[in-house]
Protein backbone atom coordinates (compact mmCIF):
# COMPACT_ATOMS: atom_id res chain seq x y z
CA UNK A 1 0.00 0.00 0.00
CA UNK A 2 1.21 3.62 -0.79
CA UNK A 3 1.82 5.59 2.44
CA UNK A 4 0.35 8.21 3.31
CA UNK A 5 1.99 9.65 6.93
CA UNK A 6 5.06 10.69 5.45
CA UNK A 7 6.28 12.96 2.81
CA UNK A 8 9.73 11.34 2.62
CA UNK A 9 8.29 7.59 2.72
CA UNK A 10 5.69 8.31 -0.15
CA UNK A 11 8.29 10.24 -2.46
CA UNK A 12 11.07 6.94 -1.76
CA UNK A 13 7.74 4.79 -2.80
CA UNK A 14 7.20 6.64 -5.89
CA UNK A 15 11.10 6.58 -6.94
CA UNK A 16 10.68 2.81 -6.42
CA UNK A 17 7.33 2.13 -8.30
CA UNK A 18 9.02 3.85 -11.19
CA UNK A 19 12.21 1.71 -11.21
CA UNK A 20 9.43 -1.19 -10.81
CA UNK A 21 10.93 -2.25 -7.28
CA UNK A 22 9.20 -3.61 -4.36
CA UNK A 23 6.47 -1.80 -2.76
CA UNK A 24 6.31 -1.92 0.59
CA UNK A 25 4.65 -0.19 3.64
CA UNK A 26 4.25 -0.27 7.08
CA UNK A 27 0.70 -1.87 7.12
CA UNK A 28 -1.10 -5.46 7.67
CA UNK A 29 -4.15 -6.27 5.88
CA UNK A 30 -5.38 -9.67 7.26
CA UNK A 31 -7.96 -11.28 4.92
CA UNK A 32 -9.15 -14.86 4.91
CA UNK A 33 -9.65 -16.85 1.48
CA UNK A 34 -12.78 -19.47 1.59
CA UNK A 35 -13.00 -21.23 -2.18
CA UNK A 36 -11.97 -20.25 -5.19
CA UNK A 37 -13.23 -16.48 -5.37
CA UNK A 38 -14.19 -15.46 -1.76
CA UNK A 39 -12.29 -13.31 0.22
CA UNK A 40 -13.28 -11.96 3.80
CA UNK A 41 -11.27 -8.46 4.69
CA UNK A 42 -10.84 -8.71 8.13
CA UNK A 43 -8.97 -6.11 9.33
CA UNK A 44 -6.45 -3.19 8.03
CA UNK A 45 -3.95 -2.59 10.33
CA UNK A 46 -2.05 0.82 9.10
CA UNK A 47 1.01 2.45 9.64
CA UNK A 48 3.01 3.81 12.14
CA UNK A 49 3.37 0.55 14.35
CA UNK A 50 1.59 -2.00 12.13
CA UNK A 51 4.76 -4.43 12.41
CA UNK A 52 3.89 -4.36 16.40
CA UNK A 53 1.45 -6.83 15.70
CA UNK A 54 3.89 -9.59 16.22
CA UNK A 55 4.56 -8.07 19.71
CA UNK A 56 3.75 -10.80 22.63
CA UNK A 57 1.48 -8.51 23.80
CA UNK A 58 -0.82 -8.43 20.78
CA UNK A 59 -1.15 -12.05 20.88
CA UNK A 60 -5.15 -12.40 22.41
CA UNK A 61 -6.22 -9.70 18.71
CA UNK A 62 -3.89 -12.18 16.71
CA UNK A 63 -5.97 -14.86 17.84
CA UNK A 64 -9.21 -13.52 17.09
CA UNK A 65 -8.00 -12.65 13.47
CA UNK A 66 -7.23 -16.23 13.37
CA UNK A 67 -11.01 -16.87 14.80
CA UNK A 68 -12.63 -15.11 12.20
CA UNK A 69 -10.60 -16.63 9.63
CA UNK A 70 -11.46 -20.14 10.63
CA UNK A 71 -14.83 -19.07 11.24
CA UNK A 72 -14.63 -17.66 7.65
CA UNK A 73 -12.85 -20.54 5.77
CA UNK A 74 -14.49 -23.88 7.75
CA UNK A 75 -18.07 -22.44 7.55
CA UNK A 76 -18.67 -19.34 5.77
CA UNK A 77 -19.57 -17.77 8.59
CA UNK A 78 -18.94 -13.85 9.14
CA UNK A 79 -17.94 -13.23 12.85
CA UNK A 80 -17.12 -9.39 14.41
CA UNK A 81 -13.61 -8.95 15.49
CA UNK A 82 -14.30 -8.75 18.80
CA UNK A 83 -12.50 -5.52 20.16
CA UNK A 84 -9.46 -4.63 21.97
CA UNK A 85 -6.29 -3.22 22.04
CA UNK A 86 -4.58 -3.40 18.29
CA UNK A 87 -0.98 -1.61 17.10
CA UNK A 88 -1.37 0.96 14.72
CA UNK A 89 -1.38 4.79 14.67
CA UNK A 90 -1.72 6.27 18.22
């Protein structure tokens, strides 16, 4: 994803995209894939911080992404993301 925060991040993103180098940002999108063409978007995790995620203490939202997923994939079922605390801006 292109980022948005930061002047400096965005222009080094466009110098890459037009050398056709790897785009890359500091955000998470966590989707689950159920079949051939259905895809669940279950959460967007954005920049600053979004690599936190993998912090110990993020491990109870980590496991209700994987809930949803498996709730997603095994049944086609559509559960809320129950809430709590999650990295990203702030």
């Amino acid at each position: 994803m292109v980022p948005i925060n930061s002047e400096d991040d965005l222009a080094r993103w466009k110098r890459d995209y037009e050398r056709y180098r790897e785009m890359r940002s500091d955000r998470y999108l966590f989707y689950a894939r159920a079949g051939q063409d259905n895809y669940l978007l279950i959460d967007l995790i954005d920049d600053p911080n979004a690599h936190a995620v993998w912090l110990p203490k993020y491990r109870e939202y980590r496991l209700k992404l994987e809930h949803v997923a498996d709730q997603f994939y095994h049944f086609g079922r559509i559960v809320d993301l129950q809430p709590g605390p999650t990295p990203g801006p702030g």
